[in-house]
N, C-alpha and C. Protein backbone atom coordinates (compact mmCIF):
# COMPACT_ATOMS: atom_id res chain seq x y z
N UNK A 1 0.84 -1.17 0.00
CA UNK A 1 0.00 0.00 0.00
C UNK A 1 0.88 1.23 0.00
N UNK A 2 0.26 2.72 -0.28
CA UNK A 2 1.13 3.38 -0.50
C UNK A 2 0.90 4.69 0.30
N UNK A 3 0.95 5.51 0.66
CA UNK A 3 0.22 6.49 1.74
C UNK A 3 -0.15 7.37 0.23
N UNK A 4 -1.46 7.74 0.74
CA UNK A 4 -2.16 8.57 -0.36
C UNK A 4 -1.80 10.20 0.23
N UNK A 5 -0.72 10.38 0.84
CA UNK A 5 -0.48 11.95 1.47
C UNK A 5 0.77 11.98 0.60
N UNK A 6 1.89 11.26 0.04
CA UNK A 6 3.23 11.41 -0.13
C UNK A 6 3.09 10.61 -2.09
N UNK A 7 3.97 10.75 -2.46
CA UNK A 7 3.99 11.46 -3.94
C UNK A 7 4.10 9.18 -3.83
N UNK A 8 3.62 8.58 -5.09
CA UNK A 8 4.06 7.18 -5.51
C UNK A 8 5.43 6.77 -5.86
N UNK A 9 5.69 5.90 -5.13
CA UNK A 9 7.11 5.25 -5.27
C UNK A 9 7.21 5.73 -6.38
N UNK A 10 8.74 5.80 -7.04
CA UNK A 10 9.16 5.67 -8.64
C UNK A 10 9.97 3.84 -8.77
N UNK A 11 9.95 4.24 -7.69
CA UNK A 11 10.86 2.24 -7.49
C UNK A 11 10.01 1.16 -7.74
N UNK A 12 10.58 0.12 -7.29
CA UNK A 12 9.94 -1.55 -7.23
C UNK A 12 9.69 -1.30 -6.08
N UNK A 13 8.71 -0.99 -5.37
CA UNK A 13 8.68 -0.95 -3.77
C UNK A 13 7.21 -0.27 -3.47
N UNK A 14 6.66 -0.72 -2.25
CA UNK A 14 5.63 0.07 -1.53
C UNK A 14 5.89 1.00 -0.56
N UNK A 15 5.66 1.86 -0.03
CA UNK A 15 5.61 2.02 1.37
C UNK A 15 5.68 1.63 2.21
N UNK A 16 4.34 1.05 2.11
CA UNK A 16 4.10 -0.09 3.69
C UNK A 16 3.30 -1.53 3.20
N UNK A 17 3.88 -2.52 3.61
CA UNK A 17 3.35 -3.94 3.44
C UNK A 17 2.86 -4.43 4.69
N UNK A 18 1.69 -4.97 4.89
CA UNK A 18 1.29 -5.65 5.44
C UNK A 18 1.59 -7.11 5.93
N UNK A 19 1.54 -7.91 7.03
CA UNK A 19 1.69 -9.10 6.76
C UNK A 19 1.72 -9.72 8.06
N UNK A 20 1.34 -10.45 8.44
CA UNK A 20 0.65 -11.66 9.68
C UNK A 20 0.90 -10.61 10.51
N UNK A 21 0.13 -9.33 10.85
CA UNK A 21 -0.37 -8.52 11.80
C UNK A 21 1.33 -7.31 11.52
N UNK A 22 1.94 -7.43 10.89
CA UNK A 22 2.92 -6.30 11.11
C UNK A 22 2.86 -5.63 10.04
N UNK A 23 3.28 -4.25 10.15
CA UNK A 23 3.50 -3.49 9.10
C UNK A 23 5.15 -2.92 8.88
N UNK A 24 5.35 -3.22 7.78
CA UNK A 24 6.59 -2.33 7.29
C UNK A 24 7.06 -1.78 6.47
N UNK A 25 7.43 -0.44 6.79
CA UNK A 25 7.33 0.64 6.40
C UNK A 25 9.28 0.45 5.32
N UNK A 26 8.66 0.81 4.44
CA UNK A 26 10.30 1.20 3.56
C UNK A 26 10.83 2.57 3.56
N UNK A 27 12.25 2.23 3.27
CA UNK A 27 12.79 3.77 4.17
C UNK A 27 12.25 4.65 3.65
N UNK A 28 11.99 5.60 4.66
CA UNK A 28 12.05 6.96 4.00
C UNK A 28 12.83 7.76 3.93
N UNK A 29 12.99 8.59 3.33
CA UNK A 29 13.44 9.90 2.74
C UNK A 29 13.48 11.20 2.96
N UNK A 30 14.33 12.58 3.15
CA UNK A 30 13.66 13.59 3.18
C UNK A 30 13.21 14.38 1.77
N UNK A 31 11.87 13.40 1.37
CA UNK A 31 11.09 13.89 -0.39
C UNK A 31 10.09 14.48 0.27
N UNK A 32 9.70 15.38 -0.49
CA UNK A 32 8.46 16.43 -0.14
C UNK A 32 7.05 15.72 -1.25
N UNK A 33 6.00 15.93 -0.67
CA UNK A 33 5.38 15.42 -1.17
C UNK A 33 4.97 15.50 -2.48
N UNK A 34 5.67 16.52 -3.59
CA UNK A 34 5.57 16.67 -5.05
C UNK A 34 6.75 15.73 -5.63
N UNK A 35 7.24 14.92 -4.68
CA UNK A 35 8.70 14.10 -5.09
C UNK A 35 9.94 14.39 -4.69
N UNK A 36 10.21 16.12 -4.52
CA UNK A 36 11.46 16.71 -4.45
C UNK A 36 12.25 16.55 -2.83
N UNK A 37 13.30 15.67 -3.75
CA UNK A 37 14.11 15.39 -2.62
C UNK A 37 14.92 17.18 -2.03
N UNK A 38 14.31 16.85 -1.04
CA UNK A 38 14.52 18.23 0.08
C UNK A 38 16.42 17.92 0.81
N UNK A 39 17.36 17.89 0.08
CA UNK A 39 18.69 17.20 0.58
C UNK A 39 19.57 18.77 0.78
N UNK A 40 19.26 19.74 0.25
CA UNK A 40 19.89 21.16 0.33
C UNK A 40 19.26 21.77 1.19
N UNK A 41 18.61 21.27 1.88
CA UNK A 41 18.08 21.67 3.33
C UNK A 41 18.82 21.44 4.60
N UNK A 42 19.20 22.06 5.88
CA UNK A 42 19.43 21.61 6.69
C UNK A 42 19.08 20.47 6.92
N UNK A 43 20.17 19.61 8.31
CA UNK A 43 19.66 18.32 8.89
C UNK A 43 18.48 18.17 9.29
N UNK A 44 18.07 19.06 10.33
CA UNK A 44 17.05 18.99 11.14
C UNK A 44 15.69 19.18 10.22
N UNK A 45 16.14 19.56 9.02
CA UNK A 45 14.59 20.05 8.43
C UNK A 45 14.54 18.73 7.35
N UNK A 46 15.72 17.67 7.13
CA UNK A 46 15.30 16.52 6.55
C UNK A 46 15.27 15.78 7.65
N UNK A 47 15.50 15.61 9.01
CA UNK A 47 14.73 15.12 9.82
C UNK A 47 13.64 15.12 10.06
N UNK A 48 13.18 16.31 10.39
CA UNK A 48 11.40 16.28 10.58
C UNK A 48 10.66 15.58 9.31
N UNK A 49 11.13 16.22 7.94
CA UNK A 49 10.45 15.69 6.84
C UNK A 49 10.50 14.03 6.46
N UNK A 50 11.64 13.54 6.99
CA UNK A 50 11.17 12.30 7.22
C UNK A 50 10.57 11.50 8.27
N UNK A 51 10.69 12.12 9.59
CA UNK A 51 9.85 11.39 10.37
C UNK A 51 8.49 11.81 9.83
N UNK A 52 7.76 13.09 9.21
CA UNK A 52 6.44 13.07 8.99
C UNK A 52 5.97 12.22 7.47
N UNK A 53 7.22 11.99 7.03
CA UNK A 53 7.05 10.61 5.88
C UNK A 53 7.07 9.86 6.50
N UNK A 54 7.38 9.16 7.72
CA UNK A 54 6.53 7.71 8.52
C UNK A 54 5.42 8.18 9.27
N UNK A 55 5.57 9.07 9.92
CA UNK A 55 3.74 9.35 10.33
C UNK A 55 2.69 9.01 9.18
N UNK A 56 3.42 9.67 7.98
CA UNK A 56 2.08 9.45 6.67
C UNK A 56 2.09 8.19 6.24
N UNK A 57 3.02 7.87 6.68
CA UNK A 57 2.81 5.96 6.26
C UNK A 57 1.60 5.14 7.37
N UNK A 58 2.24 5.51 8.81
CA UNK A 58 1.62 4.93 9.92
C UNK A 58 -0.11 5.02 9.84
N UNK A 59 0.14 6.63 9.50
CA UNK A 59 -1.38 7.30 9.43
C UNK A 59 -2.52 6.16 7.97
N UNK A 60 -1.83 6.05 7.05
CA UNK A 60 -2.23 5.16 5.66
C UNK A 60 -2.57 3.68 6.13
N UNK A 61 -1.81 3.44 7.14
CA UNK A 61 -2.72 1.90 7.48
C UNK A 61 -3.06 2.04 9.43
N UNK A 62 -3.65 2.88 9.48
CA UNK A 62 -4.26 3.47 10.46
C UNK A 62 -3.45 2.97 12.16
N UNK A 63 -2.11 3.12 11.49
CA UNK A 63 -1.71 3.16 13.01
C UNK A 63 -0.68 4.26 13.51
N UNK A 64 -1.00 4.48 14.91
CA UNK A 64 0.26 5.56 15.18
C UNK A 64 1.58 5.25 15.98
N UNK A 65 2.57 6.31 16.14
CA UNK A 65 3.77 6.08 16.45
C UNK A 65 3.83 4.87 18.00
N UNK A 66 3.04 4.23 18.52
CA UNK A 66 2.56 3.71 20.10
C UNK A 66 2.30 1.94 19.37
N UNK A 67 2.25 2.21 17.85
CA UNK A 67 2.29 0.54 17.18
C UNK A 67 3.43 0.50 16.41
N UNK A 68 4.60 1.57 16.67
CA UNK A 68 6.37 1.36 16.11
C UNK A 68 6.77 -0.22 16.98
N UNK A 69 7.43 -0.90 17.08
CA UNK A 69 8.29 -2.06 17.06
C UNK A 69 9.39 -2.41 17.02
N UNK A 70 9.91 -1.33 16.12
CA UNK A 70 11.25 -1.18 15.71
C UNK A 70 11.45 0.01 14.46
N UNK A 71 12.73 0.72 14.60
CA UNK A 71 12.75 1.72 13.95
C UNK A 71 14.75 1.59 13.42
N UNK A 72 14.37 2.05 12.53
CA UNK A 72 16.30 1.82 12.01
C UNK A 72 16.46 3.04 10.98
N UNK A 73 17.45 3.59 11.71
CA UNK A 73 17.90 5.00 11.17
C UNK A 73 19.29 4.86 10.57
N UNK A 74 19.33 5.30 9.11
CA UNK A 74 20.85 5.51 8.27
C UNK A 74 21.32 6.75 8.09
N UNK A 75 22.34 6.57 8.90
CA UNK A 75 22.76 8.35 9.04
C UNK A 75 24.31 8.61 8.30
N UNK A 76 24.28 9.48 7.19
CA UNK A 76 25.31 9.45 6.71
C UNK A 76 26.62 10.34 7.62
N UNK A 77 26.19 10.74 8.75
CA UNK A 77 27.37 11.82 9.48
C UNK A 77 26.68 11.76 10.42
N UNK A 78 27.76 10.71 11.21
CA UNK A 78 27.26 10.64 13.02
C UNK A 78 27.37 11.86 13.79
N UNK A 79 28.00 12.87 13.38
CA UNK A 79 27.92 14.11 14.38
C UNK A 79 26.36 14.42 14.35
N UNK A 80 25.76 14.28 13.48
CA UNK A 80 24.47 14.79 13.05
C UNK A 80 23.67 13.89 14.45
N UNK A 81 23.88 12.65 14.97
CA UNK A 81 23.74 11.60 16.10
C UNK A 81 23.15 12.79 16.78
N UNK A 82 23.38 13.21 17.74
CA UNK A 82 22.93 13.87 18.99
C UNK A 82 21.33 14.95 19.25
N UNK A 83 21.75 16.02 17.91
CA UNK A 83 20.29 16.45 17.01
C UNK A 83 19.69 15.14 16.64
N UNK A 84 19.73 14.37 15.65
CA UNK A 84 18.52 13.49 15.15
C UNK A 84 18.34 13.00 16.74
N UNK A 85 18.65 12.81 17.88
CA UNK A 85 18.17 11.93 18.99
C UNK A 85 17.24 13.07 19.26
N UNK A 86 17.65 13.83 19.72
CA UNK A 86 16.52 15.23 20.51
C UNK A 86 14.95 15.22 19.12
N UNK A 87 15.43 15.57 18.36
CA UNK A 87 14.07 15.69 17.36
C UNK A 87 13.24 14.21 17.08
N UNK A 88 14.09 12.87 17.02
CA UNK A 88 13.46 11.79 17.52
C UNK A 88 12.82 11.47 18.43
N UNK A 89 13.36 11.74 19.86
CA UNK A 89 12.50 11.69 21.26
C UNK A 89 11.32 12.94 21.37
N UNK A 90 11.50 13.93 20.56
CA UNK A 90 10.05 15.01 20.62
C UNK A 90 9.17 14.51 19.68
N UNK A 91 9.41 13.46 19.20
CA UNK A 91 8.72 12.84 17.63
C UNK A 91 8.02 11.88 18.18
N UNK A 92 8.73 10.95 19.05
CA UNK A 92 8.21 10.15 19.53
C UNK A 92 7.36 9.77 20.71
N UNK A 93 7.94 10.87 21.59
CA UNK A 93 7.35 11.12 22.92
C UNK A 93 7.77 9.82 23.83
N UNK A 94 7.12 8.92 24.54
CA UNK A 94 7.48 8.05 26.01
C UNK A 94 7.48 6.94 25.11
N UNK A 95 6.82 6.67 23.58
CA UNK A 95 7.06 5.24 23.80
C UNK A 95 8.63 4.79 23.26
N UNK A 96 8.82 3.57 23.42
CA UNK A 96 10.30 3.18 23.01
C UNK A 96 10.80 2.02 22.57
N UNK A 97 10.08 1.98 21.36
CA UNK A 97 10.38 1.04 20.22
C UNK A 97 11.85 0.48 20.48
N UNK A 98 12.07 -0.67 19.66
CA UNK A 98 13.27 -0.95 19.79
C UNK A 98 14.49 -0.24 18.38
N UNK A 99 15.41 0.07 18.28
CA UNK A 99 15.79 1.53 17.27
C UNK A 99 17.69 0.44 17.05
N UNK A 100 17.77 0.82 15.73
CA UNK A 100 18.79 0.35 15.40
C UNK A 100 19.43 1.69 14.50
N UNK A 101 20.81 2.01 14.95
CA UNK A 101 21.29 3.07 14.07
C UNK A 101 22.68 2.89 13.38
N UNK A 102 22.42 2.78 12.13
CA UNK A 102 23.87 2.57 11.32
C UNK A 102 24.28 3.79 10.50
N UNK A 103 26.10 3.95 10.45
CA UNK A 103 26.34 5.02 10.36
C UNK A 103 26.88 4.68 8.29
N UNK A 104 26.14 5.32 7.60
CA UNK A 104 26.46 4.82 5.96
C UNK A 104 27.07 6.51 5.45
N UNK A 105 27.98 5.39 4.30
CA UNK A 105 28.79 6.37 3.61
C UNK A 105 27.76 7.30 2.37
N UNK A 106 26.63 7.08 2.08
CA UNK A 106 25.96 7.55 1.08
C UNK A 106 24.45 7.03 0.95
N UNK A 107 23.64 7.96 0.93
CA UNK A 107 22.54 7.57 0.89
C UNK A 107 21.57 7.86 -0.57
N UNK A 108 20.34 7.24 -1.31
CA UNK A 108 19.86 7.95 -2.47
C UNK A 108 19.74 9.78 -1.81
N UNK A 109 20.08 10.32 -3.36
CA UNK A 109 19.52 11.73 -3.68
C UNK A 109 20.69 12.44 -2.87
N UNK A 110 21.72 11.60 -2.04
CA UNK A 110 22.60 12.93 -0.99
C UNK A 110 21.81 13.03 -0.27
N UNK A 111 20.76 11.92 0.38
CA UNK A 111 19.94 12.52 1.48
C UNK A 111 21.38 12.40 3.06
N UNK A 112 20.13 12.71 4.09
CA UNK A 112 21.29 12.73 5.32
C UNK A 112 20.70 11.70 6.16
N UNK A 113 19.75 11.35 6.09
CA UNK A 113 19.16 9.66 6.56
C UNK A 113 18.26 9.28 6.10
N UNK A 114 17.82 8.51 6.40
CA UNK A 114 16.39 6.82 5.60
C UNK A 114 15.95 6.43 7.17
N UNK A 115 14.87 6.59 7.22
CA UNK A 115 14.71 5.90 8.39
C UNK A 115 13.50 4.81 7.75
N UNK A 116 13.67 3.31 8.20
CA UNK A 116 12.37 2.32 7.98
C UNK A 116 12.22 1.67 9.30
N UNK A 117 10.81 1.13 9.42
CA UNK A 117 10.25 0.61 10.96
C UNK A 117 9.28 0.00 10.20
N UNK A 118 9.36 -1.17 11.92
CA UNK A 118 7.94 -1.87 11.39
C UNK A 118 6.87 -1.49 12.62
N UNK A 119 5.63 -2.20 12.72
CA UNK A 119 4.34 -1.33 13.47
C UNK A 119 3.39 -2.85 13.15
N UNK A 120 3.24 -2.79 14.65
CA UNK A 120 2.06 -4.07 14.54
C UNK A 120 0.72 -3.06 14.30
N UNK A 121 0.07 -3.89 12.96
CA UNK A 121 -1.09 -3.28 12.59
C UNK A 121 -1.97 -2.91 13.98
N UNK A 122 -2.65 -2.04 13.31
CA UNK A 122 -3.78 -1.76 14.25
C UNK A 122 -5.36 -2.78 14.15
């Protein structure tokens, strides 16, 4: 399925798949919803834009951030580590999925992370 808020894959890929009660979400991006990868933007402002590209996923098969499970963040510049935590924990609030973070040499578009999670359906 695909969130009807954010522009259609151009890839082999969905959004979010369903499957024996879990959902998972494929990475996202900081793309704005006409497609345009937002990468000449500050960190923090392709942070937010991708955590609200998994809200619009979560929101598309009607669950919210409290049915995350697991969350895995690709960050091309660990200094960037300390900001993405603060804007993650205001994103997320008390609950506390289980979170995997790897530090990559290059991401599509020159973005500055991908974050994908999965979410037991609602």
């Amino acid at each position: 399925m695909n969130a009807p808020t954010l522009i259609a894959p151009k890839g082999h890929y969905s959004h979010c798949v369903t499957a024996n009660g879990l959902v998972f979400i494929s990475g996202q991006l900081p793309v704005d919803k006409l497609g345009n990868a937002m990468t000449d933007v500050a960190f923090q402002e392709q942070a937010t834009l991708v955590l609200a590209n998994l809200q619009a996923c979560l929101d598309a098969v009607n669950c919210s951030k409290a049915h995350l499970v697991q969350v895995r963040v690709y960050i091309t510049d660990m200094e960037n580590w300390p900001l993405f935590n603060q804007i993650y924990a205001s994103w997320i609030g008390d609950h506390r999925p289980a979170r995997a973070v790897a530090g990559v040499a290059e991401l599509h578009f020159g973005a500055a992370l991908e974050i994908e999670a999965v979410a037991i359906s609602a």
